[in-house]
N, C-alpha and C. Protein backbone atom coordinates (compact mmCIF):
# COMPACT_ATOMS: atom_id res chain seq x y z
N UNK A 1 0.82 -1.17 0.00
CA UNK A 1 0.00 0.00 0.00
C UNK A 1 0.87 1.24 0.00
N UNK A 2 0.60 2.47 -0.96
CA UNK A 2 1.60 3.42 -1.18
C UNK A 2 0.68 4.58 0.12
N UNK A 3 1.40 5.31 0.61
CA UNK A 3 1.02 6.46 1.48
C UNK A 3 0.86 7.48 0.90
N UNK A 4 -0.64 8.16 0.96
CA UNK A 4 -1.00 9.31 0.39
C UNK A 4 -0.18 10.40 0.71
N UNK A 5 0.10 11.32 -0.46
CA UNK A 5 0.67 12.49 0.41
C UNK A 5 -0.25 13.82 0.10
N UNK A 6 -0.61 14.88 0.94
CA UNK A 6 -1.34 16.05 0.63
C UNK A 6 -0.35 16.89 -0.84
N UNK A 7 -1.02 16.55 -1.78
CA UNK A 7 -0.09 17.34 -2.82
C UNK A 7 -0.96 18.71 -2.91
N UNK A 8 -2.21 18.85 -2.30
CA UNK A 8 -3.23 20.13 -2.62
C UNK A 8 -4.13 20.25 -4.09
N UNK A 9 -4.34 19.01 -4.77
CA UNK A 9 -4.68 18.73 -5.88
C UNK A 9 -6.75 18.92 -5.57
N UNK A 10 -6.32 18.21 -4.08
CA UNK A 10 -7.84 18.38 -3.82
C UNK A 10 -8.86 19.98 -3.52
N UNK A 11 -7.47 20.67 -3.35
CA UNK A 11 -7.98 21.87 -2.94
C UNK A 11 -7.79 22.20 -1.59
N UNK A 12 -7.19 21.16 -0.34
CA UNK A 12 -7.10 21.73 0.92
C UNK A 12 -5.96 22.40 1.25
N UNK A 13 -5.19 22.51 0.36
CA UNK A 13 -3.88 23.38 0.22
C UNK A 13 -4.23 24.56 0.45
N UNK A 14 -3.75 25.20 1.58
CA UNK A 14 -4.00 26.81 1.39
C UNK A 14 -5.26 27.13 1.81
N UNK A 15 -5.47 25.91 2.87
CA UNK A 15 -7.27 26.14 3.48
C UNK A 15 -6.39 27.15 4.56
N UNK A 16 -7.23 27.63 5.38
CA UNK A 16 -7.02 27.89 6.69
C UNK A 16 -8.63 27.91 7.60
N UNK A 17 -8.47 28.69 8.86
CA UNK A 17 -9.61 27.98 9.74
C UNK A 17 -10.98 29.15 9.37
N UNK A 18 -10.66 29.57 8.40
CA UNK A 18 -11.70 30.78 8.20
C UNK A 18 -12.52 30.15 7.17
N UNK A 19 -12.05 29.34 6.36
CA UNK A 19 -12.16 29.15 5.00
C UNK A 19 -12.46 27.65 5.38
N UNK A 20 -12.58 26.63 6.24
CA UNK A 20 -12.84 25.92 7.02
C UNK A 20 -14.24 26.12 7.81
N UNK A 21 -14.78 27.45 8.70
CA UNK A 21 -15.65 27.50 9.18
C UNK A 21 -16.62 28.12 8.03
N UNK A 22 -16.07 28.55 7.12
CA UNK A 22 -16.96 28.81 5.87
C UNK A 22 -17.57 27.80 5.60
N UNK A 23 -16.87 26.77 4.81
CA UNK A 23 -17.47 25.86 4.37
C UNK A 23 -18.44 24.95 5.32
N UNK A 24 -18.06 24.82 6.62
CA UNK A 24 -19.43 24.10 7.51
C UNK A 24 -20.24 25.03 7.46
N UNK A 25 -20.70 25.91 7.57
CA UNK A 25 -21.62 26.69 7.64
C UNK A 25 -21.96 26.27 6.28
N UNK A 26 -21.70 26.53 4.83
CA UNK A 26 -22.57 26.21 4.04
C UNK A 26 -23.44 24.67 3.88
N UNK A 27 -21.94 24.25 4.49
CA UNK A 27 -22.99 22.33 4.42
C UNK A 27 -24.02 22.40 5.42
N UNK A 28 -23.61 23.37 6.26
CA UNK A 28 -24.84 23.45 7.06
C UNK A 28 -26.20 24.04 6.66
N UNK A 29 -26.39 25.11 5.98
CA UNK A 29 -27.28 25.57 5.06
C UNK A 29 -27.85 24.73 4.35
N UNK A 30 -26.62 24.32 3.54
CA UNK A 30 -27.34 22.70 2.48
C UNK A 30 -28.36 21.81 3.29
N UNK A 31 -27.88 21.74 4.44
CA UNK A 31 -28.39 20.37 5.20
C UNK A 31 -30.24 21.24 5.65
N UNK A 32 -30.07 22.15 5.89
CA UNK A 32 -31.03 23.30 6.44
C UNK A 32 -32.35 22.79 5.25
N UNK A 33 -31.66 23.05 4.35
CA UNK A 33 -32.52 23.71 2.95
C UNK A 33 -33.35 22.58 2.69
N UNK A 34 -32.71 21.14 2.74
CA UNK A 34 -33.28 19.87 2.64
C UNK A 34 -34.17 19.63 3.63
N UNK A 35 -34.92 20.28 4.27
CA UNK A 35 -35.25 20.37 5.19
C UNK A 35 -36.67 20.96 5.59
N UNK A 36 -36.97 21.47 3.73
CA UNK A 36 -38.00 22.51 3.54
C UNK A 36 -39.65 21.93 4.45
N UNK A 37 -40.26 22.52 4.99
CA UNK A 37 -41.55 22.28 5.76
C UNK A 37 -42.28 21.51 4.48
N UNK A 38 -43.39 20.81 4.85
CA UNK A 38 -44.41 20.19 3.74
C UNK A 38 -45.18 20.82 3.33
N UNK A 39 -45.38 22.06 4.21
CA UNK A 39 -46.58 23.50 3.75
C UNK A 39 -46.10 24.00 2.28
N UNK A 40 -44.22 24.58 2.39
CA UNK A 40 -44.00 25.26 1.52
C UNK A 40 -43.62 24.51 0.08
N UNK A 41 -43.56 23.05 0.42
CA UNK A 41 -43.34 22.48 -0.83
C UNK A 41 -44.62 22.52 -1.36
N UNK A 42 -46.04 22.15 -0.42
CA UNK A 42 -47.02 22.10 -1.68
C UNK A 42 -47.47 23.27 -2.22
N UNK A 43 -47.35 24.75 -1.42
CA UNK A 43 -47.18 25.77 -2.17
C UNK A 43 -46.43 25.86 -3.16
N UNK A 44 -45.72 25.48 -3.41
CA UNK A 44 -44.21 25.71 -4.79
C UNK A 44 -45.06 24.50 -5.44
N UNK A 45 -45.42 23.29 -5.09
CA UNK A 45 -45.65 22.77 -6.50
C UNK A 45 -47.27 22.71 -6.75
N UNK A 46 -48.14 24.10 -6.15
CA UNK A 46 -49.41 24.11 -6.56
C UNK A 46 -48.88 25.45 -7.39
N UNK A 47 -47.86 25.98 -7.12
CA UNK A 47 -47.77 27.17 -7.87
C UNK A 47 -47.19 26.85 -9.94
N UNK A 48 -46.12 25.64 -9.55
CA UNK A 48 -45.82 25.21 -10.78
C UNK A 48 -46.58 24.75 -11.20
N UNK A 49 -47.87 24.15 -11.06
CA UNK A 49 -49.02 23.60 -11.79
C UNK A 49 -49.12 24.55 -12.49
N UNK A 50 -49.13 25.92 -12.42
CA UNK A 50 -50.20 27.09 -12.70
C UNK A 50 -49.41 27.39 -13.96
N UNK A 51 -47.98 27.48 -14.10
CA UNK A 51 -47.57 27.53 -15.19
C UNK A 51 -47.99 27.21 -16.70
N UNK A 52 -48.73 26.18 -16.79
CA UNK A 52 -49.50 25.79 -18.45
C UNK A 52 -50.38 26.37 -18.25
N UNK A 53 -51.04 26.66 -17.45
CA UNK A 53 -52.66 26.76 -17.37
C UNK A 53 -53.07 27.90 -18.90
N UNK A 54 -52.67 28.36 -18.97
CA UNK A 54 -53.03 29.29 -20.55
C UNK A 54 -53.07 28.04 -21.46
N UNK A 55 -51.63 27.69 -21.82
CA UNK A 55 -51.85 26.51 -23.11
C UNK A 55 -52.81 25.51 -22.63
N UNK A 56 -52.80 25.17 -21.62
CA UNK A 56 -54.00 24.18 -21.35
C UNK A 56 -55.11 24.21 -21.81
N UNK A 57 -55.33 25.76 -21.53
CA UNK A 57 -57.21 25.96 -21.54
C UNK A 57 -57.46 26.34 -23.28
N UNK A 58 -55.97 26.92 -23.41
CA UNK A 58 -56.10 27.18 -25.24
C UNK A 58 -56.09 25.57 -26.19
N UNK A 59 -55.75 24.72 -25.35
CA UNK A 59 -55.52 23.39 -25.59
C UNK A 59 -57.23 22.61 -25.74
N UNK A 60 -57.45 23.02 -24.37
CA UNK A 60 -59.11 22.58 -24.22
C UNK A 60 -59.96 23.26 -25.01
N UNK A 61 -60.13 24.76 -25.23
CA UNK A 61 -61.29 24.88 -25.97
C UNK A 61 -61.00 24.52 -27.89
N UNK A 62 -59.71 24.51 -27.80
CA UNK A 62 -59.63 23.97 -29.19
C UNK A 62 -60.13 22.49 -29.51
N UNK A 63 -60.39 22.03 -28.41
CA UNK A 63 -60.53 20.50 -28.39
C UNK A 63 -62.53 20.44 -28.18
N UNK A 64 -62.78 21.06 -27.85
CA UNK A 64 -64.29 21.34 -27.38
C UNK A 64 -65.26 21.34 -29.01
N UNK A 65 -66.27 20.97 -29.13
CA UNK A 65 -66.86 20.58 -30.04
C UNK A 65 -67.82 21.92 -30.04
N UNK A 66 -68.33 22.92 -30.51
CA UNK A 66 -69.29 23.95 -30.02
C UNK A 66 -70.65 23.54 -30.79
N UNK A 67 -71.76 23.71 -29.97
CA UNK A 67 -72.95 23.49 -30.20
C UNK A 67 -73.58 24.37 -31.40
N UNK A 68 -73.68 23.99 -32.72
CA UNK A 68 -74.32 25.38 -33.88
C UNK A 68 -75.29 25.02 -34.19
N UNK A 69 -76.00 24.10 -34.17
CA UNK A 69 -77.44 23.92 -34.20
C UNK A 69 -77.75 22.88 -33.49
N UNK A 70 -79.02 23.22 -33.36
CA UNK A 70 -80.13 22.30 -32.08
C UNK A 70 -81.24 22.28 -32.36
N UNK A 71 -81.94 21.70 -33.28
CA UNK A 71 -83.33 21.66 -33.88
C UNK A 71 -84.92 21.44 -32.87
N UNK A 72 -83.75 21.34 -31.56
CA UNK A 72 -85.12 21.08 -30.40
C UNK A 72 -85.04 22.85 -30.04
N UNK A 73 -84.48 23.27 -30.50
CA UNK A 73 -84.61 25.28 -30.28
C UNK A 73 -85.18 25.83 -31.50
N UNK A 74 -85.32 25.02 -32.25
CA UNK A 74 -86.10 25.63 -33.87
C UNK A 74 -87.64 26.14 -33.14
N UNK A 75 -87.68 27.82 -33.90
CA UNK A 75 -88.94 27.90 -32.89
C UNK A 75 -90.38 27.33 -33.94
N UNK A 76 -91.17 26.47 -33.23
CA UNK A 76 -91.91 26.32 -33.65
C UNK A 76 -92.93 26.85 -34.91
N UNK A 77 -93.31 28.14 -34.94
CA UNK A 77 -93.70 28.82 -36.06
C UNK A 77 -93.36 28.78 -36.93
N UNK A 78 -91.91 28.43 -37.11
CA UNK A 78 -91.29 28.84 -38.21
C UNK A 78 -90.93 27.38 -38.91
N UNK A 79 -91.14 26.52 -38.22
CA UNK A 79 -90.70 25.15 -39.02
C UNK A 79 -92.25 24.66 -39.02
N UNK A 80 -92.57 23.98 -40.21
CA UNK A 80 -93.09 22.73 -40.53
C UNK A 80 -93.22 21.45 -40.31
N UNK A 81 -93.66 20.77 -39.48
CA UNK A 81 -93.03 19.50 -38.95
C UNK A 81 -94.33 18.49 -39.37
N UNK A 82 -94.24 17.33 -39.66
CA UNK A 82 -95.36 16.51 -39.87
C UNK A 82 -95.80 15.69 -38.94
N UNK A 83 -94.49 15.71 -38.09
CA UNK A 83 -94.62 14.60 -36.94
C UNK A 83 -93.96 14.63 -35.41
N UNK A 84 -94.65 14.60 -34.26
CA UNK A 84 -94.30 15.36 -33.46
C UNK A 84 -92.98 14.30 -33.07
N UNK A 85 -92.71 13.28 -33.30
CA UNK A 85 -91.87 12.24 -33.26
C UNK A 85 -90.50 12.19 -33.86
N UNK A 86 -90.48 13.46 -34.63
CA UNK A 86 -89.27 13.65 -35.51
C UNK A 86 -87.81 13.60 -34.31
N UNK A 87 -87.00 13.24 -35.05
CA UNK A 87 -86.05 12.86 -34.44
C UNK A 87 -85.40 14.32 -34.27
N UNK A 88 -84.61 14.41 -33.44
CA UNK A 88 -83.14 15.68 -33.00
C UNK A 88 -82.30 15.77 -33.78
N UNK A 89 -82.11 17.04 -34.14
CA UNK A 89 -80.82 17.06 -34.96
C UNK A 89 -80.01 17.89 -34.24
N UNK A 90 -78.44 17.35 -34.22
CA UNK A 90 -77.68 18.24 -33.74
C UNK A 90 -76.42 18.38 -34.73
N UNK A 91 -75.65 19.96 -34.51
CA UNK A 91 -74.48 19.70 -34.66
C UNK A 91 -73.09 20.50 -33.93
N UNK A 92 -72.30 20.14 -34.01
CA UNK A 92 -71.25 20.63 -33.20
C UNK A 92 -70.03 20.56 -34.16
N UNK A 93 -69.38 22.02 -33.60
CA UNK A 93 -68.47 22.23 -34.87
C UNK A 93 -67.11 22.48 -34.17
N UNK A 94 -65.51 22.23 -34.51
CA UNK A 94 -64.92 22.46 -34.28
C UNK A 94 -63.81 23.12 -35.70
N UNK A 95 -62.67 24.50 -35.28
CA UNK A 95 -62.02 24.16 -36.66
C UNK A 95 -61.40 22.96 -37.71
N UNK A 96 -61.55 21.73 -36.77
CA UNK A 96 -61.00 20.97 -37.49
C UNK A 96 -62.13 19.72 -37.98
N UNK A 97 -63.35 19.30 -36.74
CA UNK A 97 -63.89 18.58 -37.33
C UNK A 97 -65.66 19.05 -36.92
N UNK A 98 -66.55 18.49 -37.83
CA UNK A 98 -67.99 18.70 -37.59
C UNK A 98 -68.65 17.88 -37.21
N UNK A 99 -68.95 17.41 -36.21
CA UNK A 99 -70.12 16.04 -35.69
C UNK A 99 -71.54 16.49 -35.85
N UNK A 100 -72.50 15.71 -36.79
CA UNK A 100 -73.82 15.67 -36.78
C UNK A 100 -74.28 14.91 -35.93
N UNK A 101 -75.43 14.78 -35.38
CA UNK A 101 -76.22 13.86 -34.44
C UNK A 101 -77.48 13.42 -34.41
N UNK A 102 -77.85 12.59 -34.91
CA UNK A 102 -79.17 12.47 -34.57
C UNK A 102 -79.65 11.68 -33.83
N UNK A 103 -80.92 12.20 -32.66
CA UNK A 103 -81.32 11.59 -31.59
C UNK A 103 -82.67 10.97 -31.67
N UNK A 104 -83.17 9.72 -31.90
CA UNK A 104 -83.90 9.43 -31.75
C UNK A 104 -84.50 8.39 -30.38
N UNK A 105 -85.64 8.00 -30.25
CA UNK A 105 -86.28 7.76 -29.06
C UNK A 105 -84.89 6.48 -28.65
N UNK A 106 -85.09 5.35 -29.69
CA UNK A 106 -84.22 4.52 -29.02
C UNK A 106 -82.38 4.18 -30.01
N UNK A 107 -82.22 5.22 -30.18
CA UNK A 107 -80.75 4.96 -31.05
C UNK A 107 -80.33 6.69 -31.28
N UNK A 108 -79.01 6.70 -31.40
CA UNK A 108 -78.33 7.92 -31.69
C UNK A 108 -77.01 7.48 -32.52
N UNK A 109 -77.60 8.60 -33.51
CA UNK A 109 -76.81 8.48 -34.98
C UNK A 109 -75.96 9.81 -35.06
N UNK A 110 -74.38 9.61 -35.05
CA UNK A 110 -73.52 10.52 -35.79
C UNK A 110 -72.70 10.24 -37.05
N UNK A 111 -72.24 11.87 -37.40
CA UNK A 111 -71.26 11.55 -38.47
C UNK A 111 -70.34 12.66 -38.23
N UNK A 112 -69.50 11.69 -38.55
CA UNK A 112 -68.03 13.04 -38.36
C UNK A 112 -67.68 13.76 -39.79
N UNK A 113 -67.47 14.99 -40.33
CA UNK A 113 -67.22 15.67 -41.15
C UNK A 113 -65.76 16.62 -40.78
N UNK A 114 -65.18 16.41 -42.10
CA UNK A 114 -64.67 15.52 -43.12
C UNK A 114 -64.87 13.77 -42.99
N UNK A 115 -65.58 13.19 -43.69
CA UNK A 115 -65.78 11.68 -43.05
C UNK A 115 -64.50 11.01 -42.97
N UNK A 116 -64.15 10.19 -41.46
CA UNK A 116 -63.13 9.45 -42.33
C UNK A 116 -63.41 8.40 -40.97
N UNK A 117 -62.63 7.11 -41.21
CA UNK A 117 -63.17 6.06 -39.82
C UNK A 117 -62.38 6.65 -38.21
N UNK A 118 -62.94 6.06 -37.41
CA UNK A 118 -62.55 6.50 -35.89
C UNK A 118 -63.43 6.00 -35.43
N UNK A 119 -63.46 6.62 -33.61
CA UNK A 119 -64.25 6.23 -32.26
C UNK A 119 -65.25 7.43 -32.34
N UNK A 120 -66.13 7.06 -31.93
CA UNK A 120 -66.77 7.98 -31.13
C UNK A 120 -67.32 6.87 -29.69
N UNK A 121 -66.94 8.24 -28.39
CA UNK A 121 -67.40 7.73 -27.55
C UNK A 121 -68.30 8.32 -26.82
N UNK A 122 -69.04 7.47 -26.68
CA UNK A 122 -70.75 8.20 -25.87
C UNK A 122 -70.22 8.25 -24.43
N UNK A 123 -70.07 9.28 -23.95
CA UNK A 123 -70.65 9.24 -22.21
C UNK A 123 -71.52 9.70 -20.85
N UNK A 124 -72.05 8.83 -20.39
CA UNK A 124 -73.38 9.09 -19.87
C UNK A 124 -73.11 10.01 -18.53
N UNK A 125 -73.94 10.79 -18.14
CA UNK A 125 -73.50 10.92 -16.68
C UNK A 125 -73.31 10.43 -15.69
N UNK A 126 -74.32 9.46 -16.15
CA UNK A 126 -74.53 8.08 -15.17
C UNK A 126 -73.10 7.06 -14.63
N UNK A 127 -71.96 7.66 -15.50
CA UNK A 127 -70.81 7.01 -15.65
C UNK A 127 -70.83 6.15 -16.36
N UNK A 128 -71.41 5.97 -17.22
CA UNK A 128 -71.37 4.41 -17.86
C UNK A 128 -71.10 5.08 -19.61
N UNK A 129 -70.27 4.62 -20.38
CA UNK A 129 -69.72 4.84 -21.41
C UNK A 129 -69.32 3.97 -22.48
N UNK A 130 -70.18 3.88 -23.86
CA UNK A 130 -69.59 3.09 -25.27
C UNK A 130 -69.67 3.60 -25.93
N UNK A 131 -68.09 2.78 -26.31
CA UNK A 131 -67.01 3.23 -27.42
C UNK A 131 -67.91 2.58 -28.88
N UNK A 132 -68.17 3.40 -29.93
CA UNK A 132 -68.03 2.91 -31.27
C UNK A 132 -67.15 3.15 -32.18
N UNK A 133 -67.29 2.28 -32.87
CA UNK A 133 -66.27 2.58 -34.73
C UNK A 133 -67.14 3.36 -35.37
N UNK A 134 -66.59 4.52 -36.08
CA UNK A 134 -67.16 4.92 -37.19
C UNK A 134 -66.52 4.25 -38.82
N UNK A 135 -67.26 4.37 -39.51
CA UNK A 135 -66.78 3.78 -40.56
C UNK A 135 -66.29 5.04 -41.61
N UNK A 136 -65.72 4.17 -42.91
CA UNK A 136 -65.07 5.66 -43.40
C UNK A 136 -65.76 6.41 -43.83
N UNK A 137 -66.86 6.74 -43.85
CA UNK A 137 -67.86 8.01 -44.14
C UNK A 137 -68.39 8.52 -42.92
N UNK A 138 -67.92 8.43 -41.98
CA UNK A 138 -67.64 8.82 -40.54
C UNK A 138 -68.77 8.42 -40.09
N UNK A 139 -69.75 7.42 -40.13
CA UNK A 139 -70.95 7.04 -39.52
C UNK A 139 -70.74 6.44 -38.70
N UNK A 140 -71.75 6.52 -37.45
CA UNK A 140 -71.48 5.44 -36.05
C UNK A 140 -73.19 5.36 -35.85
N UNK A 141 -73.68 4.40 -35.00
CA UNK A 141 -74.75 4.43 -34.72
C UNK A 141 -74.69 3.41 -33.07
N UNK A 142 -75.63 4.00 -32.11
CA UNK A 142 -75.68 2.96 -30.76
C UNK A 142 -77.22 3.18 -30.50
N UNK A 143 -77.34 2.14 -29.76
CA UNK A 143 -78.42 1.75 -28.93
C UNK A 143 -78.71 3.15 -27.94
N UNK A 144 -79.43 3.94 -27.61
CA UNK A 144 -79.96 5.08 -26.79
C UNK A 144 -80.51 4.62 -25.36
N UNK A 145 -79.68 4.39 -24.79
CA UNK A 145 -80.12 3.86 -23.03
C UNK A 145 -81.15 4.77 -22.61
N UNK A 146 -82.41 4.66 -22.30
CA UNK A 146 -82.95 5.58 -21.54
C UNK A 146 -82.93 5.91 -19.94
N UNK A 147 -82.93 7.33 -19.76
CA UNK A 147 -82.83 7.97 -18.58
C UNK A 147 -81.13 8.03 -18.25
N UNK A 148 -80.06 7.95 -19.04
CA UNK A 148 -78.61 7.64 -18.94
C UNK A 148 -78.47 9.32 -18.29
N UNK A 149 -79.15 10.29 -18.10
CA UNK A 149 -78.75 11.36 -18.11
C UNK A 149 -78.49 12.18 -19.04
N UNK A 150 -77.24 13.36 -18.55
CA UNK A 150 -76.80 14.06 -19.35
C UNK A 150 -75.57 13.20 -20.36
N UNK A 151 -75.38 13.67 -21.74
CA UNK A 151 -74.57 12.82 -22.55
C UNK A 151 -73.62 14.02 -22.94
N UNK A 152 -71.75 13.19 -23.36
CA UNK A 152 -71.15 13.62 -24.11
C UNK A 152 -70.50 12.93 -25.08
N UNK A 153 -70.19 13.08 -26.07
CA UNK A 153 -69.29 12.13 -27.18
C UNK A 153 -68.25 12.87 -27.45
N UNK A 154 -67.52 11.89 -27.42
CA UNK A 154 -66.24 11.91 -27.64
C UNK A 154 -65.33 11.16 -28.68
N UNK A 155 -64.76 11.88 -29.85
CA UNK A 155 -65.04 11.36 -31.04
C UNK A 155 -62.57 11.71 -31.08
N UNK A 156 -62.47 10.70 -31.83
CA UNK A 156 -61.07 10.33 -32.14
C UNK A 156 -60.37 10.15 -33.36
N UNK A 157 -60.58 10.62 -34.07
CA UNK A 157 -59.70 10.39 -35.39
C UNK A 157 -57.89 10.61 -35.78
N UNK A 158 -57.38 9.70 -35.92
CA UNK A 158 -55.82 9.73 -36.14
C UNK A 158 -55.72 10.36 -34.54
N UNK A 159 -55.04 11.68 -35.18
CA UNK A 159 -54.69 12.04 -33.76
C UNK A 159 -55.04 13.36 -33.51
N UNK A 160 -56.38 13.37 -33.29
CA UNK A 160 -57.39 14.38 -33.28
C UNK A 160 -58.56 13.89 -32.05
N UNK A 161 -58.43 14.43 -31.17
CA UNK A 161 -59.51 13.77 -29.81
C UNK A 161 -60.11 15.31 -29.87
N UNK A 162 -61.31 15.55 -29.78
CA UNK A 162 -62.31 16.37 -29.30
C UNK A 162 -63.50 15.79 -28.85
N UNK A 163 -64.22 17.29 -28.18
CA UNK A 163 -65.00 16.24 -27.63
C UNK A 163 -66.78 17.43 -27.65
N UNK A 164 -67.97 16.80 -27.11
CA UNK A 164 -68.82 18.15 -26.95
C UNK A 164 -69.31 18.24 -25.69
N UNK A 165 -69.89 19.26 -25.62
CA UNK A 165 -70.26 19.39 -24.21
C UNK A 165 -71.53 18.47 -23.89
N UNK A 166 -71.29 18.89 -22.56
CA UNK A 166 -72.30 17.59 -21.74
C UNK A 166 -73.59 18.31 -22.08
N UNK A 167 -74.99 17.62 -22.88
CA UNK A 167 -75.95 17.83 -23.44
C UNK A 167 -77.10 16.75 -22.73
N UNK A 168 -78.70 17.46 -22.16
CA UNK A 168 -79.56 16.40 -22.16
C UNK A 168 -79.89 16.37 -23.30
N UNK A 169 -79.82 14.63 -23.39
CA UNK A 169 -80.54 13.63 -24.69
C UNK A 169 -81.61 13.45 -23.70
């Protein structure tokens, strides 16, 4: 075994006791700092949450489907109807895609515009939620659960998820 010798390579060359009580004091700080209360960490990381929150919400309403027609608001006078049984028409528009809807007593029919195949997913308030295929002319069709509540669909193409707002069917 060879015997170390202080060559000062490490840096304690040319310490003295000032420069010595310096440095404990900072490891002591270090040691301090690690040390932070649990209050102020979840302040600091409820505060870094807050950071996206713009792109987020510019994220979300781009993703949001908006309601442009609702044929159960057509005012009466002005439409013609033959049958008080006529089914719902809806649609919801986003810049990128257009979902039609139609609601009838026991089935609800969409189509996605530009057509092309994907999901659409129904979800109930009730919590309970099915997924369909649309086919490539963007058609889907499901069974209409009654009393499911309020509904939203949620429709998926490539890599395009939007969705509409929560609507009573």
């Amino acid at each position: 075994m060879t015997e170390h010798q202080d060559d000062g390579q490490d840096g304690s060359a040319g310490r003295d006791a000032a420069d010595a009580a310096l440095l404990a004091e900072i490891a002591a700080a270090a040691r301090e700092a690690q040390d932070v209360p649990e209050r102020y960490r979840r302040s600091a990381q409820a505060a870094f949450t807050w950071r996206t929150v713009d792109a987020e919400l510019a994220e979300l309403t781009a993703a949001t489907l908006a309601l442009t027609y609702d044929s159960a608001l057509d005012d009466p006078a002005l439409v013609r109807t033959t049958s008080v049984d006529e089914p719902r028409q809806l649609t919801f528009a986003s810049p990128s895609l257009t979902l039609d809807v139609e609601v009838e007593a026991d089935v609800l029919r969409g189509q996605l515009i530009p057509a092309a195949a994907g999901t659409a997913t129904v979800e109930f308030g009730s919590g309970f939620a099915v997924e369909v295929q649309s086919d490539e002319e963007g058609m889907f069709s499901l069974d209409r659960p009654r009393d499911a509540g309020p509904v939203r669909i949620r429709c998926r193409v490539g890599d395009l998820t939007v969705a509409t707002p929560w609507m009573p069917f």
